[in-house]
PDB file of N, CA and C in Angstrom:
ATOM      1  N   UNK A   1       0.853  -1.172   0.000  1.00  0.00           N
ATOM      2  CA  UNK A   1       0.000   0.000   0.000  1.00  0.00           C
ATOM      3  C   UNK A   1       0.895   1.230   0.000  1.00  0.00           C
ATOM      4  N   UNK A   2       0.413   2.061  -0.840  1.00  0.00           N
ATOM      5  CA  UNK A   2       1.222   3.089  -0.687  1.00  0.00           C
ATOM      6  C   UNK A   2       0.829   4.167  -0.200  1.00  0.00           C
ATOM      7  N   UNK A   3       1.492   5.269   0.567  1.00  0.00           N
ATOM      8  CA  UNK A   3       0.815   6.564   0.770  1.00  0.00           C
ATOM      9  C   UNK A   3       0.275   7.557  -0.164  1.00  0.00           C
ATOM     10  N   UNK A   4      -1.005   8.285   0.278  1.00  0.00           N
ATOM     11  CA  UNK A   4      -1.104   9.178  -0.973  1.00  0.00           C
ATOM     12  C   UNK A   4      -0.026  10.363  -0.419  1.00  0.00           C
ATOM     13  N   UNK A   5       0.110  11.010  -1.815  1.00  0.00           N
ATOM     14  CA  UNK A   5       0.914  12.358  -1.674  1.00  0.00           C
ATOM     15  C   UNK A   5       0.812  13.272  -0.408  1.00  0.00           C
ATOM     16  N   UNK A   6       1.692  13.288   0.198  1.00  0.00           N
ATOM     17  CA  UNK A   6       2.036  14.732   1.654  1.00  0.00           C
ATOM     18  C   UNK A   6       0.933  13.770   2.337  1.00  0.00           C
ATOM     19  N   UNK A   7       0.250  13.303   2.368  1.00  0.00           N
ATOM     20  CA  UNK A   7      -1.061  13.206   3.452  1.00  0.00           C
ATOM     21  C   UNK A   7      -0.579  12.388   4.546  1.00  0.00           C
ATOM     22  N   UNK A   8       0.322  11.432   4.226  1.00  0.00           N
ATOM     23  CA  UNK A   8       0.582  10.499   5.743  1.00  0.00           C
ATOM     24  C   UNK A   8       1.666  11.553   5.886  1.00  0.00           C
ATOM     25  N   UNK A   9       3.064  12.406   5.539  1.00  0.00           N
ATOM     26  CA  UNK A   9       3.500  13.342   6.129  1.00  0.00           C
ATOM     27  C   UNK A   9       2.897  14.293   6.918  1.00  0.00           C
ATOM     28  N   UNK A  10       2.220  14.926   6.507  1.00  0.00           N
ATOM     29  CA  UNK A  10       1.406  15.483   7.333  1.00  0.00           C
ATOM     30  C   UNK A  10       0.259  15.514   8.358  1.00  0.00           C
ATOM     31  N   UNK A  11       0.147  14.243   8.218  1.00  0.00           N
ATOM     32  CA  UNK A  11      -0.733  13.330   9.635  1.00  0.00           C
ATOM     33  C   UNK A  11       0.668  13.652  10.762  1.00  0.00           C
ATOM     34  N   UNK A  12       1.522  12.844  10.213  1.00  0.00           N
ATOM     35  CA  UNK A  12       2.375  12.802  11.279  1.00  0.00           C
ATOM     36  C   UNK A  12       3.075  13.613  11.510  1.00  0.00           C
ATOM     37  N   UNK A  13       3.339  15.442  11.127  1.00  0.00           N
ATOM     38  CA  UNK A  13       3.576  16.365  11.609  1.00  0.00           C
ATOM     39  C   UNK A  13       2.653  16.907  12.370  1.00  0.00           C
ATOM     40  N   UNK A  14       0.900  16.590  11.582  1.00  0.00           N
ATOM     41  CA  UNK A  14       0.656  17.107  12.785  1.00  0.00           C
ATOM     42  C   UNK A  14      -0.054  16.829  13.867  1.00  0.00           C
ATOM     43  N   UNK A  15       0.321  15.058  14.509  1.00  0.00           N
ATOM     44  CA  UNK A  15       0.268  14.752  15.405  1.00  0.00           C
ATOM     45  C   UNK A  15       1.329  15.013  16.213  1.00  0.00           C
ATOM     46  N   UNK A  16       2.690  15.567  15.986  1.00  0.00           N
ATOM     47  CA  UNK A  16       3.076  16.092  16.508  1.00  0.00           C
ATOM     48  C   UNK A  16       4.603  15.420  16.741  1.00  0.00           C
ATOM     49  N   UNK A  17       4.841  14.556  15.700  1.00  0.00           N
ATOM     50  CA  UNK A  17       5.732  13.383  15.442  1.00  0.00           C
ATOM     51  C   UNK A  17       6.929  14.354  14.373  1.00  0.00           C
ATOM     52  N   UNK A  18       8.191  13.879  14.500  1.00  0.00           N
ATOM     53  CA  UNK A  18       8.847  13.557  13.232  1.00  0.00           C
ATOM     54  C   UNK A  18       8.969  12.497  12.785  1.00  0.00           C
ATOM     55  N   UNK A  19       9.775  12.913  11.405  1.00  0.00           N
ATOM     56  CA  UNK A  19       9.690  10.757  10.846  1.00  0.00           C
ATOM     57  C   UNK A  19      10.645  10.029  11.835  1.00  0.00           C
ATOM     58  N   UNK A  20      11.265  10.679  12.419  1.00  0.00           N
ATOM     59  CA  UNK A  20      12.126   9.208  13.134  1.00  0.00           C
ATOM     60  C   UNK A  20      11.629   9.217  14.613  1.00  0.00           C
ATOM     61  N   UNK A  21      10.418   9.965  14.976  1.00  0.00           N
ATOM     62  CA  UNK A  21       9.809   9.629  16.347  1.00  0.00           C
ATOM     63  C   UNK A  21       8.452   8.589  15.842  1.00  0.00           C
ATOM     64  N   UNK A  22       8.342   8.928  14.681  1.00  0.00           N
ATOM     65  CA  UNK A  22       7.177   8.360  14.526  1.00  0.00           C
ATOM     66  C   UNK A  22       7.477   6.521  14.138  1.00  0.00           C
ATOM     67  N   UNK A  23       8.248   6.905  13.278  1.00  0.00           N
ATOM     68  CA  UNK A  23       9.374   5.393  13.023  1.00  0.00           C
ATOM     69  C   UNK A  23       9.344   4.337  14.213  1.00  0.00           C
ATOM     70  N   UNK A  24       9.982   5.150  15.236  1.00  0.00           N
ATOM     71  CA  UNK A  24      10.283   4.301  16.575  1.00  0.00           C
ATOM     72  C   UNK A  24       9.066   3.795  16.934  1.00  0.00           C
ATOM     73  N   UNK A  25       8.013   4.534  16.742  1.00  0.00           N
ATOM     74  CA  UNK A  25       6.528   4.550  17.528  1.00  0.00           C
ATOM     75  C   UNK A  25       5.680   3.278  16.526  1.00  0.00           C
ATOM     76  N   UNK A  26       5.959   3.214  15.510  1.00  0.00           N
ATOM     77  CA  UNK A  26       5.243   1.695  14.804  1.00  0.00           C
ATOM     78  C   UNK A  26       6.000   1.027  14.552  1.00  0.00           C
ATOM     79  N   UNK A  27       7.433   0.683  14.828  1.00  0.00           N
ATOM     80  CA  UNK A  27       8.365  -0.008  14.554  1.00  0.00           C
ATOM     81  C   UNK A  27       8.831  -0.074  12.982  1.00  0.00           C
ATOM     82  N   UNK A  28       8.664   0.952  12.193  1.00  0.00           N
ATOM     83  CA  UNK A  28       9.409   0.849  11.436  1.00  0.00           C
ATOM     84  C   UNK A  28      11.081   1.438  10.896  1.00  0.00           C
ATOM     85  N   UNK A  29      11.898   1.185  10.147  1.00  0.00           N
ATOM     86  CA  UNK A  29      13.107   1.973  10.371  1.00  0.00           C
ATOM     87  C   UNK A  29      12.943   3.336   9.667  1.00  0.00           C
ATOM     88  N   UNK A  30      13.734   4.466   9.973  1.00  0.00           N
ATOM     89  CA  UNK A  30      13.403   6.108   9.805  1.00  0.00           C
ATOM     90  C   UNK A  30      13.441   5.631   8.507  1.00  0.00           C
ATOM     91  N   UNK A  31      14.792   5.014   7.566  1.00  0.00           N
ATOM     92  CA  UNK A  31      14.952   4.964   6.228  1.00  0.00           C
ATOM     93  C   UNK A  31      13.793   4.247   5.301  1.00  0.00           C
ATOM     94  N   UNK A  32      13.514   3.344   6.068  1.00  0.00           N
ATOM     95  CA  UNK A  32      12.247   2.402   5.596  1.00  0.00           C
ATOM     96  C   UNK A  32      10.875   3.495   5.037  1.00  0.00           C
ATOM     97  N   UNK A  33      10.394   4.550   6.642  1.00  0.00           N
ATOM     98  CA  UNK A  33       9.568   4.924   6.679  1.00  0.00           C
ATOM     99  C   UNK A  33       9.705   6.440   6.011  1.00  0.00           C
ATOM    100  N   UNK A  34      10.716   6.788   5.688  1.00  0.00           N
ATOM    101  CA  UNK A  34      11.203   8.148   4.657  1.00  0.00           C
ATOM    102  C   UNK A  34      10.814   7.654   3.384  1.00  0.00           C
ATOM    103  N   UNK A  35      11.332   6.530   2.822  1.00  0.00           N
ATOM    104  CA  UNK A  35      10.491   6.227   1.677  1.00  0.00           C
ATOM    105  C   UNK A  35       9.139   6.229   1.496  1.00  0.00           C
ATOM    106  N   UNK A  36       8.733   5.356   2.637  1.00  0.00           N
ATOM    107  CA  UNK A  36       7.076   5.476   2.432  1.00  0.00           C
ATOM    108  C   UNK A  36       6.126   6.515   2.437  1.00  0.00           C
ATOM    109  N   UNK A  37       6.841   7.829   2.842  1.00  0.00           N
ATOM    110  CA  UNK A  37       6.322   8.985   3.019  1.00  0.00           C
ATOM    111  C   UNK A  37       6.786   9.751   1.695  1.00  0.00           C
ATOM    112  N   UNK A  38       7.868   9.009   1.189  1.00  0.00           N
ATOM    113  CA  UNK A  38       7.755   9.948  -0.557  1.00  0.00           C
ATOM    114  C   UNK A  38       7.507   8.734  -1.226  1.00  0.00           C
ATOM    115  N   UNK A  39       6.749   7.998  -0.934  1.00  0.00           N
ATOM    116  CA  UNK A  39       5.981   6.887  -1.798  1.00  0.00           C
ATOM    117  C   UNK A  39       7.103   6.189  -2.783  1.00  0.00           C
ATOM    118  N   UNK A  40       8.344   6.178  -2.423  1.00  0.00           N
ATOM    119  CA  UNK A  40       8.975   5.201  -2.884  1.00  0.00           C
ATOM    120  C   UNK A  40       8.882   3.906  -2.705  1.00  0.00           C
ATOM    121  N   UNK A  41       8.560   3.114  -1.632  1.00  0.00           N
ATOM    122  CA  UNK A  41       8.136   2.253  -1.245  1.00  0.00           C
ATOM    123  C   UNK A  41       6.678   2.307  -0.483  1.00  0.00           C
ATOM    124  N   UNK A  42       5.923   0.933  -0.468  1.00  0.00           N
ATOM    125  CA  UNK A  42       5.252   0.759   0.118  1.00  0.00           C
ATOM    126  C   UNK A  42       5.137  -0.246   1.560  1.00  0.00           C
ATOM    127  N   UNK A  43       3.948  -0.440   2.031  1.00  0.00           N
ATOM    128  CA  UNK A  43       3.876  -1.191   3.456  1.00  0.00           C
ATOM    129  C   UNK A  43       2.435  -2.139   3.055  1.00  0.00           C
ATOM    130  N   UNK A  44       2.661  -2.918   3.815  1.00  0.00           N
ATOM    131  CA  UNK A  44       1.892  -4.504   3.406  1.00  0.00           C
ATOM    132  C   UNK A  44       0.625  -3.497   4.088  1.00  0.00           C
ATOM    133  N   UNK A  45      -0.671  -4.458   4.263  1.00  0.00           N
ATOM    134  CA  UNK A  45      -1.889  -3.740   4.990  1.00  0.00           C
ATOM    135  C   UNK A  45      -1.745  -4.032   6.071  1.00  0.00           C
ATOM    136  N   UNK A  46      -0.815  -4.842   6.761  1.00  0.00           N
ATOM    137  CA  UNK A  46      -1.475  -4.716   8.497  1.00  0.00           C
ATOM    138  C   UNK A  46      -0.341  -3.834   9.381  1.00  0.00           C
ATOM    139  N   UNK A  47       0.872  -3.225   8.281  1.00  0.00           N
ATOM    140  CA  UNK A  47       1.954  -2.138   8.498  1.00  0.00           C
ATOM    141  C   UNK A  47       0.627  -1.082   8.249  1.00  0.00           C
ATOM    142  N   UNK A  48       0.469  -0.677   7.365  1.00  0.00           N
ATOM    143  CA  UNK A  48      -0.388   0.554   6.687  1.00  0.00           C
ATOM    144  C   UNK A  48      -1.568   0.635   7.825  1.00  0.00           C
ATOM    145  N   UNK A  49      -2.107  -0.568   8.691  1.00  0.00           N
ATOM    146  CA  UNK A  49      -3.811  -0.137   9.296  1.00  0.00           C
ATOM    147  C   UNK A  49      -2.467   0.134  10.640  1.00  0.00           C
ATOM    148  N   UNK A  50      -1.470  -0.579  11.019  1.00  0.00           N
ATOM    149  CA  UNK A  50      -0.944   0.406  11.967  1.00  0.00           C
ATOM    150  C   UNK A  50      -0.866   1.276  12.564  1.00  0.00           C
ATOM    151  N   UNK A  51      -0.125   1.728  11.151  1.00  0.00           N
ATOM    152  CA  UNK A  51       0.325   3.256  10.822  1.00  0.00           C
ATOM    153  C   UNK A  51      -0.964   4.310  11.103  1.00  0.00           C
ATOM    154  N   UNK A  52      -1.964   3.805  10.558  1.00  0.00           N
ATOM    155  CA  UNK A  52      -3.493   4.669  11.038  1.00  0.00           C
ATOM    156  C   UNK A  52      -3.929   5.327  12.147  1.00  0.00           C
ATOM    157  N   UNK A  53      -3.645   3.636  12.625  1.00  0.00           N
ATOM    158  CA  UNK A  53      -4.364   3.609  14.014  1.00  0.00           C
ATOM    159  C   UNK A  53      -3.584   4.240  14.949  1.00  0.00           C
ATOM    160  N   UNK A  54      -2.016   4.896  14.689  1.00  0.00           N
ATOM    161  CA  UNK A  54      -1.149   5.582  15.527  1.00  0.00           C
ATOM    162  C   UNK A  54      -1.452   6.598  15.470  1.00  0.00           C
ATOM    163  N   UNK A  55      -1.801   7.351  14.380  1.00  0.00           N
ATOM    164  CA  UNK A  55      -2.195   8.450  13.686  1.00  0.00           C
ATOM    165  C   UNK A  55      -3.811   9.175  13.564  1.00  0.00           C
ATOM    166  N   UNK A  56      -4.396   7.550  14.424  1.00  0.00           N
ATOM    167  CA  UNK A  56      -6.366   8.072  14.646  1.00  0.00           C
ATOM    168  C   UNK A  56      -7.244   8.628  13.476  1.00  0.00           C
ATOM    169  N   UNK A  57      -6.514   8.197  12.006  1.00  0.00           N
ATOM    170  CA  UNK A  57      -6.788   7.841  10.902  1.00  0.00           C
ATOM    171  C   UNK A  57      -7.271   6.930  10.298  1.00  0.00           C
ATOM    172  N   UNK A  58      -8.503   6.790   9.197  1.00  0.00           N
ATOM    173  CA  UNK A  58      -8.569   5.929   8.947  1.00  0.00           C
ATOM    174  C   UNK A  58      -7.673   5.673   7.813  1.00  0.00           C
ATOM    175  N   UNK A  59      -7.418   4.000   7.345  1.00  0.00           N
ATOM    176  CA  UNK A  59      -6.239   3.370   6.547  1.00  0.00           C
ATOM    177  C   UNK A  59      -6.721   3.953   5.474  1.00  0.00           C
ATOM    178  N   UNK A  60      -8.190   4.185   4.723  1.00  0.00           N
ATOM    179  CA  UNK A  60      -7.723   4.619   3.161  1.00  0.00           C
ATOM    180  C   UNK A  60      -7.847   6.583   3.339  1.00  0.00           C
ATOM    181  N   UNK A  61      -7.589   6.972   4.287  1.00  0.00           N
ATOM    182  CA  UNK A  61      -7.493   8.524   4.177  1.00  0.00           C
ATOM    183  C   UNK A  61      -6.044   8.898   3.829  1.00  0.00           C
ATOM    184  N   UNK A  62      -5.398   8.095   4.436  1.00  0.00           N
ATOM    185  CA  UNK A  62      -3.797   8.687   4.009  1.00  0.00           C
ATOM    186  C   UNK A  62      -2.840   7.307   3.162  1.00  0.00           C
ATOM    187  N   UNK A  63      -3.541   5.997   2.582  1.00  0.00           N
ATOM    188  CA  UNK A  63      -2.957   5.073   1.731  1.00  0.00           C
ATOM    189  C   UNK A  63      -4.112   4.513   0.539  1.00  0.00           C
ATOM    190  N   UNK A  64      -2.986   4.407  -0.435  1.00  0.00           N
ATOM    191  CA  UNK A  64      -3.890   3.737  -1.689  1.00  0.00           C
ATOM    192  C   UNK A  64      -3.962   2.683  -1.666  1.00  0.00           C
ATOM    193  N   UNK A  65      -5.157   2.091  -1.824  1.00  0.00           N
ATOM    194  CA  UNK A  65      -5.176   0.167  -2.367  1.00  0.00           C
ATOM    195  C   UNK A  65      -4.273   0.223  -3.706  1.00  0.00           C
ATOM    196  N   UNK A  66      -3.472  -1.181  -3.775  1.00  0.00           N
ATOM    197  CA  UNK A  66      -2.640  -1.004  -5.100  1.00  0.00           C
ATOM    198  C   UNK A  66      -3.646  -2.438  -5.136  1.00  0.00           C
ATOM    199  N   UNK A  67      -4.073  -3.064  -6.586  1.00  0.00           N
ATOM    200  CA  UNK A  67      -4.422  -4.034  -6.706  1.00  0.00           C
ATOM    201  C   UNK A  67      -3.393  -5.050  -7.667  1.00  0.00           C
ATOM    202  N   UNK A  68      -2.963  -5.877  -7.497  1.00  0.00           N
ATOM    203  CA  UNK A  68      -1.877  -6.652  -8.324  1.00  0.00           C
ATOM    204  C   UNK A  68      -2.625  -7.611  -9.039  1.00  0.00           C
ATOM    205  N   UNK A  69      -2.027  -7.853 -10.472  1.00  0.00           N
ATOM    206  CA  UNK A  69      -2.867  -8.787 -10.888  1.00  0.00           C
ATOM    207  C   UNK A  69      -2.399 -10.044 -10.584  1.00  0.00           C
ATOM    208  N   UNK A  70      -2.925 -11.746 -10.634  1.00  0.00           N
ATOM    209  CA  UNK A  70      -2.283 -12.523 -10.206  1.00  0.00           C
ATOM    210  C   UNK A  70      -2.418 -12.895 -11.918  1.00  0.00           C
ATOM    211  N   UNK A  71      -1.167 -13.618 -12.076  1.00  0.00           N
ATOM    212  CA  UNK A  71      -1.179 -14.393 -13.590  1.00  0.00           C
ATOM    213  C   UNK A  71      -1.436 -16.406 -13.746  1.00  0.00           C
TER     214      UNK A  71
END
């Protein structure tokens, strides 16, 4: 799942977090979670409903469903 644009950054500025307080706070690594916040990478769904629920968000306000096709 990926983040939409600025929106999970800015959840978590303004809950009152930086990325590497916020990192520590769902267990992910700062570098891990710097990507995911410029949508270079993504986070599986039960990282992403986490991330929400730290944030008192719901999961599709600040991430996109990606749908994969299976072949």
């Amino acid at each position: 799942m990926k983040a939409k644009e600025n929106l999970l950054k800015n959840e978590i500025f303004l809950n009152g977090y930086s990325i590497k307080e916020f990192s520590d706070k769902v267990n992910i690594s700062r570098t891990y979670m710097s990507s995911v916040v410029t949508r270079k990478k993504g986070l599986s769904p039960q990282k992403a409903k986490d991330v929400s629920n730290a944030l008192g968000v719901e999961i599709q306000d600040i991430f996109e469903f990606e749908v994969k096709e299976v072949k």
